[in-house]
N, C-alpha and C. Protein backbone atom coordinates (compact mmCIF):
# COMPACT_ATOMS: atom_id res chain seq x y z
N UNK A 1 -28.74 7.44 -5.54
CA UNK A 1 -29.02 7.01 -4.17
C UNK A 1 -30.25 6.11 -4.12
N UNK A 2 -31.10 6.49 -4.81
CA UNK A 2 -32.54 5.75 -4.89
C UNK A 2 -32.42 4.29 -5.54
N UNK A 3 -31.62 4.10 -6.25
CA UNK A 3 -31.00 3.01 -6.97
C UNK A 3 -30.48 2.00 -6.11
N UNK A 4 -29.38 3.19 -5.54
CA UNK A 4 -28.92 1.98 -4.21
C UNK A 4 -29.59 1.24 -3.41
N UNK A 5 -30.76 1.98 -2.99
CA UNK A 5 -31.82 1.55 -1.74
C UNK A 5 -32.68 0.58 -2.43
N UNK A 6 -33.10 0.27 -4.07
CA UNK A 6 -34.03 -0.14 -4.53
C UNK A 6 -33.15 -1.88 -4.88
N UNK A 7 -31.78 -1.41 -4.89
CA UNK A 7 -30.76 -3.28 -5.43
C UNK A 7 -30.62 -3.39 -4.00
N UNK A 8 -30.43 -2.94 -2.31
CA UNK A 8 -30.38 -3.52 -1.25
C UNK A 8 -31.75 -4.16 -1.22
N UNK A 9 -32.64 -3.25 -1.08
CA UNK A 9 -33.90 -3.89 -0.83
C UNK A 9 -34.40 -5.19 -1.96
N UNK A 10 -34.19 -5.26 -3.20
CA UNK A 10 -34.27 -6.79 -3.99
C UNK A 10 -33.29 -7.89 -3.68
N UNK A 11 -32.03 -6.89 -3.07
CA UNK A 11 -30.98 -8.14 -2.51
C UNK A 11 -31.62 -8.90 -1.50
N UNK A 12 -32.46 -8.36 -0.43
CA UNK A 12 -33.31 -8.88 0.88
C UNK A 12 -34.26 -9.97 0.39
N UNK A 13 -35.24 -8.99 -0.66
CA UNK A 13 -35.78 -10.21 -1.39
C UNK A 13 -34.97 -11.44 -1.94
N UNK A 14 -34.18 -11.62 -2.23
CA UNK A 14 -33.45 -12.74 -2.88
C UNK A 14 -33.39 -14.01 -1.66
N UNK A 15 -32.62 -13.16 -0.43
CA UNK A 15 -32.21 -13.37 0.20
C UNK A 15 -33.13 -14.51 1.13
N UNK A 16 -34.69 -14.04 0.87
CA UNK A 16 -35.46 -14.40 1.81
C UNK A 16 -36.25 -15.35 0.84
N UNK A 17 -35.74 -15.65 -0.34
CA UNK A 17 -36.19 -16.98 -1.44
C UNK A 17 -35.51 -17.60 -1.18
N UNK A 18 -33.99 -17.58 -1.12
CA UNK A 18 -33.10 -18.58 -0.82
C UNK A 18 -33.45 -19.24 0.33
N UNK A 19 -33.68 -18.51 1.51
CA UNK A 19 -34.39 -19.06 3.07
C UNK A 19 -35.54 -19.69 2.66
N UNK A 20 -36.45 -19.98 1.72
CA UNK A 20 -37.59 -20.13 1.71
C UNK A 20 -38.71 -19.85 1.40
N UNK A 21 -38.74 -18.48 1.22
CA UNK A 21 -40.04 -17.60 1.19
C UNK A 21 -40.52 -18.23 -0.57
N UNK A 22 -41.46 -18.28 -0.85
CA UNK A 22 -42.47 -18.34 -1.58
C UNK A 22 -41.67 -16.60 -2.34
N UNK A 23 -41.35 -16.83 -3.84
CA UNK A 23 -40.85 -15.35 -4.24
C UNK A 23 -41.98 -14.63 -4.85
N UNK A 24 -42.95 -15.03 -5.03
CA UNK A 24 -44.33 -14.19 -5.10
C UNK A 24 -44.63 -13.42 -3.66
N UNK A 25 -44.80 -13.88 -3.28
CA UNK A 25 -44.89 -13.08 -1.26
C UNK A 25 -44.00 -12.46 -1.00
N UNK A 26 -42.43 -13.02 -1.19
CA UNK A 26 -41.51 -12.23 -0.82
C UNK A 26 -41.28 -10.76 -1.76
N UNK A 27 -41.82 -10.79 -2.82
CA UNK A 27 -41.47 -9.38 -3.58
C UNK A 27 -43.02 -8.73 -3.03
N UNK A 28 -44.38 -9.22 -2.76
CA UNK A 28 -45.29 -8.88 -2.37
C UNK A 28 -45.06 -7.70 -1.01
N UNK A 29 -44.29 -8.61 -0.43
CA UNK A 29 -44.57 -8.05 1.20
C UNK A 29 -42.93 -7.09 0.81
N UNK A 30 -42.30 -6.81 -0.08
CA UNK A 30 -40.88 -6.11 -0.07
C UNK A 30 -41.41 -5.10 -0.95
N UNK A 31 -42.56 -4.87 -1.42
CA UNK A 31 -43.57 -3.91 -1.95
C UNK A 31 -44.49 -2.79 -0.86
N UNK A 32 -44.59 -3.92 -0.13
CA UNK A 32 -45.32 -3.09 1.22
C UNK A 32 -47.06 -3.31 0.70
N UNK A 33 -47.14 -4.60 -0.08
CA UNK A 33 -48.79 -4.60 -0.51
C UNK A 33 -48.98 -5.96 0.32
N UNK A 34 -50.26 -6.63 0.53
CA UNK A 34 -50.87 -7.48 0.76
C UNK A 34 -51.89 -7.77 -0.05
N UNK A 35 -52.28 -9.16 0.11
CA UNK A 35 -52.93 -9.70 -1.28
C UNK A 35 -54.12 -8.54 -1.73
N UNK A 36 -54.82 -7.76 -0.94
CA UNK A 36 -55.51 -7.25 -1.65
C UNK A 36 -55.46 -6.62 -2.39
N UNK A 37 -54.02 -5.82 -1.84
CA UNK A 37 -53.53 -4.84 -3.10
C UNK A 37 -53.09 -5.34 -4.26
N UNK A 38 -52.37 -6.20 -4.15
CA UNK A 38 -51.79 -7.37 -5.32
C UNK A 38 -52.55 -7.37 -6.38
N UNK A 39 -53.79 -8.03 -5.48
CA UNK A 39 -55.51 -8.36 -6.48
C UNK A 39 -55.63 -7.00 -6.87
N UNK A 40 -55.75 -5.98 -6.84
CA UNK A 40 -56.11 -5.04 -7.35
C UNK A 40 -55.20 -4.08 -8.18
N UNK A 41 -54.16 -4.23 -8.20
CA UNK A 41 -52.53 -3.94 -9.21
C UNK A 41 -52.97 -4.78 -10.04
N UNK A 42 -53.33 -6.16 -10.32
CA UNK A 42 -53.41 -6.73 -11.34
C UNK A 42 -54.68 -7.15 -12.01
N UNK A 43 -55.55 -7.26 -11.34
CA UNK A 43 -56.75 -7.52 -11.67
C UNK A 43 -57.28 -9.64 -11.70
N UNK A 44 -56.16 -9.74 -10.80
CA UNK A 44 -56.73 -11.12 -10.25
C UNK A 44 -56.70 -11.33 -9.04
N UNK A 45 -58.16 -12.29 -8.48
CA UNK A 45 -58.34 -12.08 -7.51
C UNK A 45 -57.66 -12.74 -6.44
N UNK A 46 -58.10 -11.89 -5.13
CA UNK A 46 -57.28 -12.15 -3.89
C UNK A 46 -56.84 -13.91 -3.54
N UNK A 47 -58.14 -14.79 -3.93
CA UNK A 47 -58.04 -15.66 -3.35
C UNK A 47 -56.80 -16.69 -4.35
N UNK A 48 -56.74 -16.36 -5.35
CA UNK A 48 -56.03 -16.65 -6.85
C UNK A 48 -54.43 -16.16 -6.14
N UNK A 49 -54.19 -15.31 -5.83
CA UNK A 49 -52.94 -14.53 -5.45
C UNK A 49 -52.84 -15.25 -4.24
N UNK A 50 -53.82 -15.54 -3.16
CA UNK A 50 -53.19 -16.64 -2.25
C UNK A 50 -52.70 -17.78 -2.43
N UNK A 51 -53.49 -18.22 -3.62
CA UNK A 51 -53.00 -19.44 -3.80
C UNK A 51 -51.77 -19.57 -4.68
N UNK A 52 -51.47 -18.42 -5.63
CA UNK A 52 -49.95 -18.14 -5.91
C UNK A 52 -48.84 -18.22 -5.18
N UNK A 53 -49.34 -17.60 -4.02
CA UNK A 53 -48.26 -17.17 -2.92
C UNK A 53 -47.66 -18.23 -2.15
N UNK A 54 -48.68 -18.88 -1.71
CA UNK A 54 -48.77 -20.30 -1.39
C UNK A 54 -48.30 -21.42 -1.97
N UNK A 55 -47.89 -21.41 -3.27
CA UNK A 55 -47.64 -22.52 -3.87
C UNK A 55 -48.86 -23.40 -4.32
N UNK A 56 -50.35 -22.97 -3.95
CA UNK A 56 -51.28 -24.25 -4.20
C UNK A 56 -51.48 -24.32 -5.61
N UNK A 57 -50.93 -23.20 -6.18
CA UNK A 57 -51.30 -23.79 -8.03
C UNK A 57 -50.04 -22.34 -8.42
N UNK A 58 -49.77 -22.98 -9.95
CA UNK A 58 -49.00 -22.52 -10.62
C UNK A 58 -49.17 -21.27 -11.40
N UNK A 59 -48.83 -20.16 -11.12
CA UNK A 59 -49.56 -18.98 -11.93
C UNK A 59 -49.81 -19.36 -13.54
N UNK A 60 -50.40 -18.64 -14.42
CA UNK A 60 -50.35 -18.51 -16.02
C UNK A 60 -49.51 -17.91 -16.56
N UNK A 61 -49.10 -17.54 -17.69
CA UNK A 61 -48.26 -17.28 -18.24
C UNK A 61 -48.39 -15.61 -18.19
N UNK A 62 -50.10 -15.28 -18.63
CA UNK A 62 -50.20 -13.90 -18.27
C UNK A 62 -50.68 -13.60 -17.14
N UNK A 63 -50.94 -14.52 -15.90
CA UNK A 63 -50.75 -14.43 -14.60
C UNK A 63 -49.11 -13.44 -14.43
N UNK A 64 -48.36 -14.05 -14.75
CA UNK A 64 -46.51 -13.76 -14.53
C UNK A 64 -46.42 -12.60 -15.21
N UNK A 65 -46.99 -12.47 -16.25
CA UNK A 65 -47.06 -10.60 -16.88
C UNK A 65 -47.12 -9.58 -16.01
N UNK A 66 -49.03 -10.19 -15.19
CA UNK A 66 -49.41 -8.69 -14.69
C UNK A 66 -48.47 -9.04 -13.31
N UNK A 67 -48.10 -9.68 -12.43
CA UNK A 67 -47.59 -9.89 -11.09
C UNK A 67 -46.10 -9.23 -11.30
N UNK A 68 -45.25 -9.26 -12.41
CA UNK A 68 -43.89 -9.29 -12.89
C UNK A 68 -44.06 -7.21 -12.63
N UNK A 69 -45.24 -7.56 -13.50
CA UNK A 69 -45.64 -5.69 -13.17
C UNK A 69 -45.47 -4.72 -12.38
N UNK A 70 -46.96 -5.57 -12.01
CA UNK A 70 -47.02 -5.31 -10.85
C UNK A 70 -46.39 -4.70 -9.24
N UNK A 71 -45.03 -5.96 -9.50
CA UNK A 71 -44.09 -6.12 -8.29
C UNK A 71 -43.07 -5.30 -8.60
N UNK A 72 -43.20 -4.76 -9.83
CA UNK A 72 -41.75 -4.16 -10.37
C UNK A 72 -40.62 -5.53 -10.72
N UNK A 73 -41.08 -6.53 -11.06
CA UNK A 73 -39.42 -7.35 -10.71
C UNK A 73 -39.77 -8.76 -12.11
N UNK A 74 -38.51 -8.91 -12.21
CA UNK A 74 -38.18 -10.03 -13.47
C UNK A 74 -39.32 -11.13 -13.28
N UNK A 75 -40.11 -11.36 -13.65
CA UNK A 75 -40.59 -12.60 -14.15
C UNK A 75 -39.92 -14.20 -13.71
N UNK A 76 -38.59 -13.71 -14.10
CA UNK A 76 -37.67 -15.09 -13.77
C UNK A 76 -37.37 -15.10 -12.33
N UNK A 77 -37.67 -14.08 -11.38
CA UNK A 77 -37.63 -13.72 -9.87
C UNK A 77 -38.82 -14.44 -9.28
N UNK A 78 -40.24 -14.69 -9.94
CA UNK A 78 -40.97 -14.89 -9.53
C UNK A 78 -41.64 -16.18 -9.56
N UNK A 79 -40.60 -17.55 -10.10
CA UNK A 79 -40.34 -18.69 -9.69
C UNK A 79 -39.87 -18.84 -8.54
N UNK A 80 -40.49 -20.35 -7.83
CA UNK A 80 -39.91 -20.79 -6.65
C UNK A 80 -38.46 -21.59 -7.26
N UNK A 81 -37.04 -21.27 -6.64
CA UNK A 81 -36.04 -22.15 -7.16
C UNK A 81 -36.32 -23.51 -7.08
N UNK A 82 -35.50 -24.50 -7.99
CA UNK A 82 -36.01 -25.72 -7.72
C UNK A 82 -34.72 -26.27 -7.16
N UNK A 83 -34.79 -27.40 -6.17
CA UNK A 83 -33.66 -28.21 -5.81
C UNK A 83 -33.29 -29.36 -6.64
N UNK A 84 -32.20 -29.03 -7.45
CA UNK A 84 -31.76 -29.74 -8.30
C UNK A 84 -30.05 -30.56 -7.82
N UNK A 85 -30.09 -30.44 -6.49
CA UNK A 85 -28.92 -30.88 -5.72
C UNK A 85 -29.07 -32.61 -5.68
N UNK A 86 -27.76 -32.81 -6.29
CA UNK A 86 -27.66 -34.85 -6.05
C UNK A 86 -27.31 -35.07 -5.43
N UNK A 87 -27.11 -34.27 -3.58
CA UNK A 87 -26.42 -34.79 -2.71
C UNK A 87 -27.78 -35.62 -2.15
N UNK A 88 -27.09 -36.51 -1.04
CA UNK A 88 -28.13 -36.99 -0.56
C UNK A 88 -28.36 -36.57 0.90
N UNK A 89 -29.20 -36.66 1.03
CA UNK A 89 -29.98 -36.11 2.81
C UNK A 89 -29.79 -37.20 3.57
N UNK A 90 -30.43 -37.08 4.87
CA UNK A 90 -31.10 -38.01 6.12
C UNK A 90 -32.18 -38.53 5.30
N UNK A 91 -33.09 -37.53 5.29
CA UNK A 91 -34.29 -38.27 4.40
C UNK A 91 -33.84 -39.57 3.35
N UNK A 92 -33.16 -39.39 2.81
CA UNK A 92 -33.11 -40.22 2.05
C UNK A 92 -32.63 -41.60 2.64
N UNK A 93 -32.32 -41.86 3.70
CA UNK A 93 -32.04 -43.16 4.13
C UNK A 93 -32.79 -43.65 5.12
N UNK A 94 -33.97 -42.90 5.33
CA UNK A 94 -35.03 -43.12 6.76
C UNK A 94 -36.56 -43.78 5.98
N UNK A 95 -36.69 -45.07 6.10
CA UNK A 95 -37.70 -46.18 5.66
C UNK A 95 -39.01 -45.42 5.87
């Protein structure tokens, strides 16, 4: 039963990367922590984990260790997807 509740609740997370969410935040806040706790599960600081969360810089390699940990969740979860789609947009035809 606990199993079940633990693959709905990472399905949500998924769910809310695909929409957008930043998947550092989204497994953050599907944890029930906020950056402070984060910072303190891993031992980097708060303002470092905002800026993870955020996108303003790229975690480290053993950044992705302790956070992967941390969050309980794959490492490979905790990339933002990239858009690798060749369709073309609006954007793309607006000067």
């Amino acid at each position: 039963m606990q199993h079940d509740v633990q693959l709905r609740a990472d399905a949500r997370v998924i769910e809310r990367i695909l929409e957008g969410d930043h998947p550092i935040g989204a497994w953050r806040r599907a944890r029930g922590m906020d950056c402070e706790a984060l910072a303190d599960r891993t031992g980097i600081e708060p303002a470092r984990i905002y800026a993870l969360d955020h996108e303003l810089d790229a975690p480290t390699e053993a950044e992705m260790d302790l956070l992967a940990a941390a969050l309980d969740a794959p490492r490979t979860m905790l990339v933002a997807p990239q858009d690798d789609s060749d369709e073309l947009g609006v954007g793309d035809f607006v000067e």
